[in-house]
Structures are given as structure tokens and as C-alpha cells.
C-alpha atoms as a PDB file:
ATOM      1  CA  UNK A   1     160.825 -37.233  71.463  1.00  0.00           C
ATOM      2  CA  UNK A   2     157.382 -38.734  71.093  1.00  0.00           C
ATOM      3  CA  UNK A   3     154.358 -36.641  69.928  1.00  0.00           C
ATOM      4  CA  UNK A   4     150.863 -37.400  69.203  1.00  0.00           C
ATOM      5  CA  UNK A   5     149.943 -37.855  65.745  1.00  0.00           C
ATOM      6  CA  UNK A   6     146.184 -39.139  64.204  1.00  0.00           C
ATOM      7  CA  UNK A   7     145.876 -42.327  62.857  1.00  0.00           C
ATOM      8  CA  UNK A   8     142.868 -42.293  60.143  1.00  0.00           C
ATOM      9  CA  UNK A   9     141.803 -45.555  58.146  1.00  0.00           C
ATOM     10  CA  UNK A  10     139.912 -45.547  54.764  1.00  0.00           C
ATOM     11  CA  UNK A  11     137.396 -47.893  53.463  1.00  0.00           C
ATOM     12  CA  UNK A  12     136.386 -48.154  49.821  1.00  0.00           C
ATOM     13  CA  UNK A  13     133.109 -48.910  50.041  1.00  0.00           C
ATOM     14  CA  UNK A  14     131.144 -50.348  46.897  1.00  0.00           C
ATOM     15  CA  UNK A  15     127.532 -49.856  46.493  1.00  0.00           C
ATOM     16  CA  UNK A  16     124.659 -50.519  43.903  1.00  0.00           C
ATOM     17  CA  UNK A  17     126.075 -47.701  41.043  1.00  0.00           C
ATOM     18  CA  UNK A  18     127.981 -45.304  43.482  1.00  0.00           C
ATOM     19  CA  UNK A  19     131.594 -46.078  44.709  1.00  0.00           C
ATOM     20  CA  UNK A  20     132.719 -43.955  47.619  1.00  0.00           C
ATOM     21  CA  UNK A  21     135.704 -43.308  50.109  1.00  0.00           C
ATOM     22  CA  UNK A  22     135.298 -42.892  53.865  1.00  0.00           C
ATOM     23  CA  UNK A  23     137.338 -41.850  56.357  1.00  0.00           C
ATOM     24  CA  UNK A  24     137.119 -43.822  59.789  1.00  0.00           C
ATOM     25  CA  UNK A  25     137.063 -41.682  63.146  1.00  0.00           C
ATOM     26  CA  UNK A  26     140.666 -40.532  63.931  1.00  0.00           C
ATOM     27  CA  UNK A  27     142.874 -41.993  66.916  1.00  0.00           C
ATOM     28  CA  UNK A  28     145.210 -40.670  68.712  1.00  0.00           C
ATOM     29  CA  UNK A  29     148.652 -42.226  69.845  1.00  0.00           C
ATOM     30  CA  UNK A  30     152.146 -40.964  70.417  1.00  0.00           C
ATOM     31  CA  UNK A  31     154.542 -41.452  67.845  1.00  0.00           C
ATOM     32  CA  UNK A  32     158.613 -40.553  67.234  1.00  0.00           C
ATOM     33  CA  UNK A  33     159.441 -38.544  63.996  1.00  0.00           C
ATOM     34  CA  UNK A  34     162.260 -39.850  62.259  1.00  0.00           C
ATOM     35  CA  UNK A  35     164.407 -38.721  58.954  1.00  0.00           C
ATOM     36  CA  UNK A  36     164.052 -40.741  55.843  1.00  0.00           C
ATOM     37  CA  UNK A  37     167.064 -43.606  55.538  1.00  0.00           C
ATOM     38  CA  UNK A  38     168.505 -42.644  51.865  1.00  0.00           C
ATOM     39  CA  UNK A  39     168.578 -45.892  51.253  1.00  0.00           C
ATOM     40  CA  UNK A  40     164.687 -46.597  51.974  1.00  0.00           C
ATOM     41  CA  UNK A  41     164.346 -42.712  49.563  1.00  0.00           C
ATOM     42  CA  UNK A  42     165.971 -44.291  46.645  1.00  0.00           C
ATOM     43  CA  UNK A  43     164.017 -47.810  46.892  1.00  0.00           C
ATOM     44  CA  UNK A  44     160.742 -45.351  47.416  1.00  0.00           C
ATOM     45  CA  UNK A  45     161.794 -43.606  45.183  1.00  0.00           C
ATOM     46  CA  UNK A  46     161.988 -46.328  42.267  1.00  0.00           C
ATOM     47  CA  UNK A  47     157.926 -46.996  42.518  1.00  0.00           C
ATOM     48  CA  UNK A  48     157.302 -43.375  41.861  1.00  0.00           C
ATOM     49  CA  UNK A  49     156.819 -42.278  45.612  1.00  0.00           C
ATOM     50  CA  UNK A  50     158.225 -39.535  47.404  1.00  0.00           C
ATOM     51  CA  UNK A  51     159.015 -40.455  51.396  1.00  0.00           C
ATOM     52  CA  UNK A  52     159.048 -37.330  53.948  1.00  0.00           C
ATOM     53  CA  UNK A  53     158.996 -38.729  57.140  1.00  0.00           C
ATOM     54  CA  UNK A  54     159.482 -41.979  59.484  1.00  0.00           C
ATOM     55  CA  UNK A  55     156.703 -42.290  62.313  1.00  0.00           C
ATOM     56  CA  UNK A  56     157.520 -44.955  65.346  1.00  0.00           C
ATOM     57  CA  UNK A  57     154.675 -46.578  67.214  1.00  0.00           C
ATOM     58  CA  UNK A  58     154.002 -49.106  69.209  1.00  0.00           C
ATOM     59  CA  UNK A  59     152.950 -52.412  67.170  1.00  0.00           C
ATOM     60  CA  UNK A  60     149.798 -52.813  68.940  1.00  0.00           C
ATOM     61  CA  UNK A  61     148.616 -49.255  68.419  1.00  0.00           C
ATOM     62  CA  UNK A  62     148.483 -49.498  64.624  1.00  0.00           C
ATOM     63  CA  UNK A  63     145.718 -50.807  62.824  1.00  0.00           C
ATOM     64  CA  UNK A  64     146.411 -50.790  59.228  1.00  0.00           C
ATOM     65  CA  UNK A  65     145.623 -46.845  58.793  1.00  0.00           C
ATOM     66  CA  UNK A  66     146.110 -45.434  55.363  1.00  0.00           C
ATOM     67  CA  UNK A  67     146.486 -41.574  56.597  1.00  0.00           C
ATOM     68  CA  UNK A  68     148.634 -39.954  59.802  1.00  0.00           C
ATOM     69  CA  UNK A  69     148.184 -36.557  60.583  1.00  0.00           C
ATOM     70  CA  UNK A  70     150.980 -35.054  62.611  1.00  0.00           C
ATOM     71  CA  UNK A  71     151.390 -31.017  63.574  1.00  0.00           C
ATOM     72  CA  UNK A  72     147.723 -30.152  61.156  1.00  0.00           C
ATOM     73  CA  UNK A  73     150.278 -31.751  58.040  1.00  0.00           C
ATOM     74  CA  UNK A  74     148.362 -34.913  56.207  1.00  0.00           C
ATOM     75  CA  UNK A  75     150.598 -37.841  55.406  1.00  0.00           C
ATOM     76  CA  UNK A  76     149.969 -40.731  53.279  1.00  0.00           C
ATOM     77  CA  UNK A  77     151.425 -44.518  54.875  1.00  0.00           C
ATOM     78  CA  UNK A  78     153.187 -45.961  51.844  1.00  0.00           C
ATOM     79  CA  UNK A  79     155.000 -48.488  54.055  1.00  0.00           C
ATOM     80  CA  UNK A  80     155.636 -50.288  57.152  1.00  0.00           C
ATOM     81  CA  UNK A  81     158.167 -51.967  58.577  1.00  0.00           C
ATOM     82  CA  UNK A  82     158.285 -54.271  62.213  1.00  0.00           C
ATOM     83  CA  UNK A  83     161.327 -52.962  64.006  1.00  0.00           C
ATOM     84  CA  UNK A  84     161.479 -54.755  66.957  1.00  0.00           C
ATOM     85  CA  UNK A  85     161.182 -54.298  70.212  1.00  0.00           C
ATOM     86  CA  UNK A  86     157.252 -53.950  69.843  1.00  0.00           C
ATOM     87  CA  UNK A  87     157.824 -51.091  67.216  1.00  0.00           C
ATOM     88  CA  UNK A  88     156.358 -50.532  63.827  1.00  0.00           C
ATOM     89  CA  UNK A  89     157.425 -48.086  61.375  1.00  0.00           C
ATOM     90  CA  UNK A  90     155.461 -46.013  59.597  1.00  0.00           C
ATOM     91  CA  UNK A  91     157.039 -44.454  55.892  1.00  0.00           C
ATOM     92  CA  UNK A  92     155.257 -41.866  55.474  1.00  0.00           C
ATOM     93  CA  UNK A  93     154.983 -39.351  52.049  1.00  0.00           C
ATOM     94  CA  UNK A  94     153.197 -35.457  52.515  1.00  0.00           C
ATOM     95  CA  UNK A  95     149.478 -36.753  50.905  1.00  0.00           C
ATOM     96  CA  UNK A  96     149.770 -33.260  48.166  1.00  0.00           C
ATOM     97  CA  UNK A  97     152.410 -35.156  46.817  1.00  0.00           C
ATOM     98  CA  UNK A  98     150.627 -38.404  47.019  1.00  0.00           C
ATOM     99  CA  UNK A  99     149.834 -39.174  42.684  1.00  0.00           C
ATOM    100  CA  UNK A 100     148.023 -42.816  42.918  1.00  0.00           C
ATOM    101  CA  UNK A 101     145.820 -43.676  46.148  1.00  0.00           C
ATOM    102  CA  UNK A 102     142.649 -43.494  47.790  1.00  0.00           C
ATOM    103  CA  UNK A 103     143.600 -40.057  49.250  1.00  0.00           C
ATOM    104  CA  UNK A 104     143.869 -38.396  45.999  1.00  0.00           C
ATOM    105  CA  UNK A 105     140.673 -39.530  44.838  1.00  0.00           C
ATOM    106  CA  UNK A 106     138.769 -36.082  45.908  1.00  0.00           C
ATOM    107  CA  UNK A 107     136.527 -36.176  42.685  1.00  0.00           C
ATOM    108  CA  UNK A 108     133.988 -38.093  41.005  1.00  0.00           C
ATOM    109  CA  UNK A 109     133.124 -39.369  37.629  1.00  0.00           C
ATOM    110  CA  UNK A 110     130.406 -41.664  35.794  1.00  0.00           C
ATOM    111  CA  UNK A 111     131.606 -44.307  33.570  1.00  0.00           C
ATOM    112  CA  UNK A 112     129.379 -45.209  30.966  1.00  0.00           C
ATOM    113  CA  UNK A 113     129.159 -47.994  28.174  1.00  0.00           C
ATOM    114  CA  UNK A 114     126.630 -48.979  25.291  1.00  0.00           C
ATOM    115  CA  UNK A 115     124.096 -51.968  25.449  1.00  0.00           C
ATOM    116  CA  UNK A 116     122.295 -52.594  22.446  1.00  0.00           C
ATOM    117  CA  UNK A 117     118.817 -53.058  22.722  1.00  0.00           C
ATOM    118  CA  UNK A 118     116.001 -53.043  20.202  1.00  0.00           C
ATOM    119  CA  UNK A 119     114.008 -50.266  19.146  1.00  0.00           C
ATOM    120  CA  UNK A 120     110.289 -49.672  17.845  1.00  0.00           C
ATOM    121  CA  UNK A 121     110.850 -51.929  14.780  1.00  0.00           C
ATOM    122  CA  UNK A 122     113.160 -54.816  16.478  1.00  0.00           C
ATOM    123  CA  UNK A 123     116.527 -53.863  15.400  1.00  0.00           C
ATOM    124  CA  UNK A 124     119.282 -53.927  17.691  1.00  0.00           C
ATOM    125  CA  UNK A 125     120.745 -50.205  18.721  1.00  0.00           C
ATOM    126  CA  UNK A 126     123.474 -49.246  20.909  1.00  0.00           C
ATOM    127  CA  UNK A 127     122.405 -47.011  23.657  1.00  0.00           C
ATOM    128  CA  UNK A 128     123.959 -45.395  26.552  1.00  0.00           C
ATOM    129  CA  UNK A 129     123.962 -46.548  30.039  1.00  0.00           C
ATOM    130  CA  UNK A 130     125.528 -45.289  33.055  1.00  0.00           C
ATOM    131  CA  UNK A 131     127.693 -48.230  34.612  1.00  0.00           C
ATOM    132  CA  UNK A 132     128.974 -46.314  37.633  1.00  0.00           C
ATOM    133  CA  UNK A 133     129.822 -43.096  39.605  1.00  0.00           C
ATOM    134  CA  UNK A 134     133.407 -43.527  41.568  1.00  0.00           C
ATOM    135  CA  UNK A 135     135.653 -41.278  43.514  1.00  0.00           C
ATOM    136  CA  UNK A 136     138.785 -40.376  40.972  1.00  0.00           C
ATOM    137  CA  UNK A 137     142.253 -37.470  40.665  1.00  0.00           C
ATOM    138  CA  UNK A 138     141.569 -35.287  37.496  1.00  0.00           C
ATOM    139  CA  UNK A 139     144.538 -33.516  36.271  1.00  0.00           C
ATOM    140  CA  UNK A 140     144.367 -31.290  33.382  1.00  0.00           C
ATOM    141  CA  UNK A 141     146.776 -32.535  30.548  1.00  0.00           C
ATOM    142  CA  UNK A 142     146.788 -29.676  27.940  1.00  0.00           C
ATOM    143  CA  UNK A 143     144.820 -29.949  24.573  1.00  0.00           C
ATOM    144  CA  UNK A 144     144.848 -27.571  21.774  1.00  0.00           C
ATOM    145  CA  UNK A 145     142.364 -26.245  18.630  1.00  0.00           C
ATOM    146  CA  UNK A 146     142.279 -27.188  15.124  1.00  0.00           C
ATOM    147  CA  UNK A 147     140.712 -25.806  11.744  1.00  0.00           C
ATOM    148  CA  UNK A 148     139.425 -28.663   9.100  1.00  0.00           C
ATOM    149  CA  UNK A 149     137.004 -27.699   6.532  1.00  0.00           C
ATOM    150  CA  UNK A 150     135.918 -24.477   7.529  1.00  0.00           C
ATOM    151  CA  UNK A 151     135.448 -25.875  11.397  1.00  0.00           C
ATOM    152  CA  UNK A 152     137.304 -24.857  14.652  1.00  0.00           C
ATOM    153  CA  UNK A 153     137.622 -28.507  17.148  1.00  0.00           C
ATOM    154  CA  UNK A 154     138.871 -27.963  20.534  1.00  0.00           C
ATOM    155  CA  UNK A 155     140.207 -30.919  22.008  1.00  0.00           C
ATOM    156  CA  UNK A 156     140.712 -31.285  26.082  1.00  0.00           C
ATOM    157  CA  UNK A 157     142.950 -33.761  27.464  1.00  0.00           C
ATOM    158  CA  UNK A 158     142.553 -35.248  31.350  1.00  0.00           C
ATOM    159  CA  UNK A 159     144.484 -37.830  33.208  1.00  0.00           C
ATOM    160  CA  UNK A 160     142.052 -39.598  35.718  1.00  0.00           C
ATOM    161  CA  UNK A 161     143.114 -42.089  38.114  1.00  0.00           C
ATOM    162  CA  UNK A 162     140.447 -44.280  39.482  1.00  0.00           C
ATOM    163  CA  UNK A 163     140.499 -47.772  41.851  1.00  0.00           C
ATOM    164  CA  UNK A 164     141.134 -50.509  39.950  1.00  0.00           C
ATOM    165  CA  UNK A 165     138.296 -52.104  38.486  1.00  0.00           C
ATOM    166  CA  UNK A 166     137.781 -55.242  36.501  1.00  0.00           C
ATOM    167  CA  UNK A 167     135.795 -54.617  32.624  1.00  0.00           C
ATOM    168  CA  UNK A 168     136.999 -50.979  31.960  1.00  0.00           C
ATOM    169  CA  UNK A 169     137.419 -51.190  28.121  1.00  0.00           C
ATOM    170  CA  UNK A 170     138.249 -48.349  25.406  1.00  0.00           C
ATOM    171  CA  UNK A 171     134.884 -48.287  23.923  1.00  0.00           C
ATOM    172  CA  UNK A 172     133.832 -46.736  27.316  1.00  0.00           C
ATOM    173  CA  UNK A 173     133.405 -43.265  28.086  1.00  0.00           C
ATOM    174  CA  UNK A 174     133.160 -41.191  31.135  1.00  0.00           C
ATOM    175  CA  UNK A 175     131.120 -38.153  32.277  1.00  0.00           C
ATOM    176  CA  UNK A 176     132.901 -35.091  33.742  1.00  0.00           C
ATOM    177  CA  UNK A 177     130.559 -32.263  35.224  1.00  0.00           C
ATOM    178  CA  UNK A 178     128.051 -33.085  32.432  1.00  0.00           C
ATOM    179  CA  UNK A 179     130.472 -33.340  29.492  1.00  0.00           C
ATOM    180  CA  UNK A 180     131.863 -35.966  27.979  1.00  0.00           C
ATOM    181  CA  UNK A 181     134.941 -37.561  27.298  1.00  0.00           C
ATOM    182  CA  UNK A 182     136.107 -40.593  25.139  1.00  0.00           C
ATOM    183  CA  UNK A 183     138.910 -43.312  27.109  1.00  0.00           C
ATOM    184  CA  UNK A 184     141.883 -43.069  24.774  1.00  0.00           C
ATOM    185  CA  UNK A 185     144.158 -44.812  26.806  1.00  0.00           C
ATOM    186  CA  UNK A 186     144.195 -47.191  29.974  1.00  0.00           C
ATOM    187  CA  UNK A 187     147.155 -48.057  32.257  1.00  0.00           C
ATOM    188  CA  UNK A 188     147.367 -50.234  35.372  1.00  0.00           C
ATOM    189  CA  UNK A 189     150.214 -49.066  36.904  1.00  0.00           C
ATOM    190  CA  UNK A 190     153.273 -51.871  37.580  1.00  0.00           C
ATOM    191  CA  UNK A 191     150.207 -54.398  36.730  1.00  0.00           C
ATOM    192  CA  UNK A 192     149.287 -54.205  41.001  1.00  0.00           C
ATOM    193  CA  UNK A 193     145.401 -53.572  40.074  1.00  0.00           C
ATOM    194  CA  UNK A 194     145.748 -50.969  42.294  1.00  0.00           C
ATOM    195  CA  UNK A 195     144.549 -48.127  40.400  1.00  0.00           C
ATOM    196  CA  UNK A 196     143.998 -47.504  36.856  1.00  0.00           C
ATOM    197  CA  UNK A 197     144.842 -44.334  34.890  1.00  0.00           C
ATOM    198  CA  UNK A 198     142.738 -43.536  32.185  1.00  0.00           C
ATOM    199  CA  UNK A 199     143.675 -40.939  29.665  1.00  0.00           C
ATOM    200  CA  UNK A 200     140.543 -39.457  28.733  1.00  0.00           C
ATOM    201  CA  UNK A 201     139.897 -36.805  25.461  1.00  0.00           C
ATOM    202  CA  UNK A 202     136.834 -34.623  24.633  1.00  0.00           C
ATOM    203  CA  UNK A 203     136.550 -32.584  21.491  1.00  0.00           C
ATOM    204  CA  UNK A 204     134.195 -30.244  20.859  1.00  0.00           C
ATOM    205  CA  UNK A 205     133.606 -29.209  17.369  1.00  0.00           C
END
């Protein structure tokens, strides 16, 4: 039985210092909810997504959305598939349990680098510029304390997945609600440049 679910499309916009994500204007069209094959679960399932639900629509009504809403639940489109007869599927996975896309990206943080540039007496210094502000997923890691020499460090550890980007290097850092923290690790997932996950550390002594 056909229901109406929202089609939304999101556009990662670059501009100047400040990456952001918008969401377009939502359209409506009917669609028919389907169960997950387990054979389309277990390929899914393989690339570290999580199906839920099939949504069938008519070829012409979808535009390359990245989000369908259906009954006030948010779904993320991980795939589609032509099935005839003017049809297009739509795999869809619940967008809370959505780890490495533009709809997880709910937060922002500033990536910085050095540039040297000369001081007062001509020498060459390293000093901090901000590169960029872009939307990103922070997750909370763990992290611990430790005594050396008579002082107490604290060290936090985040996981922050950002859009891929081109340059990101480990001498970079990045800016989190005014504190810092130092890029100790950088992954591009399957090599798609899709995202990148950065595994990010700040210690405070």
C-alpha cells in the first residue's frame, strides 16, 4: 500500500573558510514500504551499513535525495536500484544509525595549520592559522589521567568524521568549542574520499 513519504536533498556547499550542509525544501510523493531482501542486508551489511527499509517510487519522482522521511522517522538513502517497470528503489538505513554521511555531520570544527612567517628580527616562525570551519560527527572515545613528575595530564580522546578533503596532514590540529586537540590519526574509509575520520587527542596538563 502506497504512502507519502518526504524526499529531502543535501548540498555541501563550500565557501571562503566556512563549509556548510543544507537541506533542500522537502517533496512529497507516494511511496511502497518494503522489507529488507537478506541478501541485499548481508551485502549492506559488509560496507558497515545497517538497511531498515525498502521505499518504491516512481523513477521520475526521484531526484537524487540523500534523506526520506516516512511516518515523522528520518532515513538515510544508502542505495538505489532501477526495478523496472518505471520503479526505483530506495535502500534505506534509520539516519541515528547512520555512522559516515552528510546527515551525521550536526557539528562543527576549525582545522588549523602553521605557516611560518617572519618576525620583528626576520627569522622565520611557525604561527597558527585557521584553515577552515566544516560541519563534522564527534563521538567521545574515552581518555584517562596520568601522574609524571609530580604532574596530573588528562588526556581526551574524540573520533571526528568530516567530508573528505584534499591536504589534511598530522601536523594539523583542530579546534573544539575553544579547546584544542592534536590529529593523531587519519583514515579515509575503503579509500572512497568520501569522508575522513580523524582521531583527534587533547591533553591537558
Amino acid at each position: 500500500m502506497a504512502e507519502v513519504v518526504q524526499l529531502i536533498g543535501l548540498a555541501y556547499i563550500t565557501g571562503g573558510d566556512r563549509d556548510v550542509i543544507e537541506a533542500a525544501e522537502p517533496r512529497e510523493t507516494f511511496a511502497e514500504k518494503k522489507s529488507i531482501r537478506q541478501s541485499e542486508y548481508y551485502q549492506a551489511f559488509a560496507n558497515s551499513l545497517r538497511p531498515t527499509a525498502t521505499f518504491v517510487i516512481w523513477l521520475e519522482e526521484y531526484r537524487g535525495e540523500n534523506r526520506l522521511i516516512h511516518r515523522d522517522i528520518a532515513y538515510e538513502i544508502i542505495r538505489t536500484y532501477e526495478a523496472g517497470n518505471r520503479r526505483i528503489e530506495l535502500v534505506c538505513q534509520a539516519l541515528d544509525d547512520v555512522q559516515t554521511n552528510l546527515s551525521r555531520m550536526r557539528d562543527e570544527v576549525e582545522i588549523w595549520h602553521n605557516e611560518m612567517v617572519e618576525n620583528e628580527i626576520d627569522e622565520q616562525m611557525p604561527h597558527a592559522t585557521r584553515l577552515c570551519i566544516v560541519p563534522a560527527s564527534i563521538e567521545h572515545k574515552g581518555g584517562g589521567s596520568a601522574e609524571g613528575d609530580g604532574v596530573i595530564e588528562t588526556t581526551t580522546l574524540l573520533t571526528v568524521i568530516i567530508r573528505y578533503r584534499e591536504g589534511i596532514t598530522l601536523d594539523m590540529f583542530l579546534m573544539i568549542d575553544g579547546s584544542r586537540y592534536d590529529i593523531r590519526y587519519i583514515e579515509d574509509p575503503y579509500n572512497r574520499h568520501h569522508t575522513l575520520v580523524l582521531t583527534v587527542e587533547r591533553v591537558v596538563p
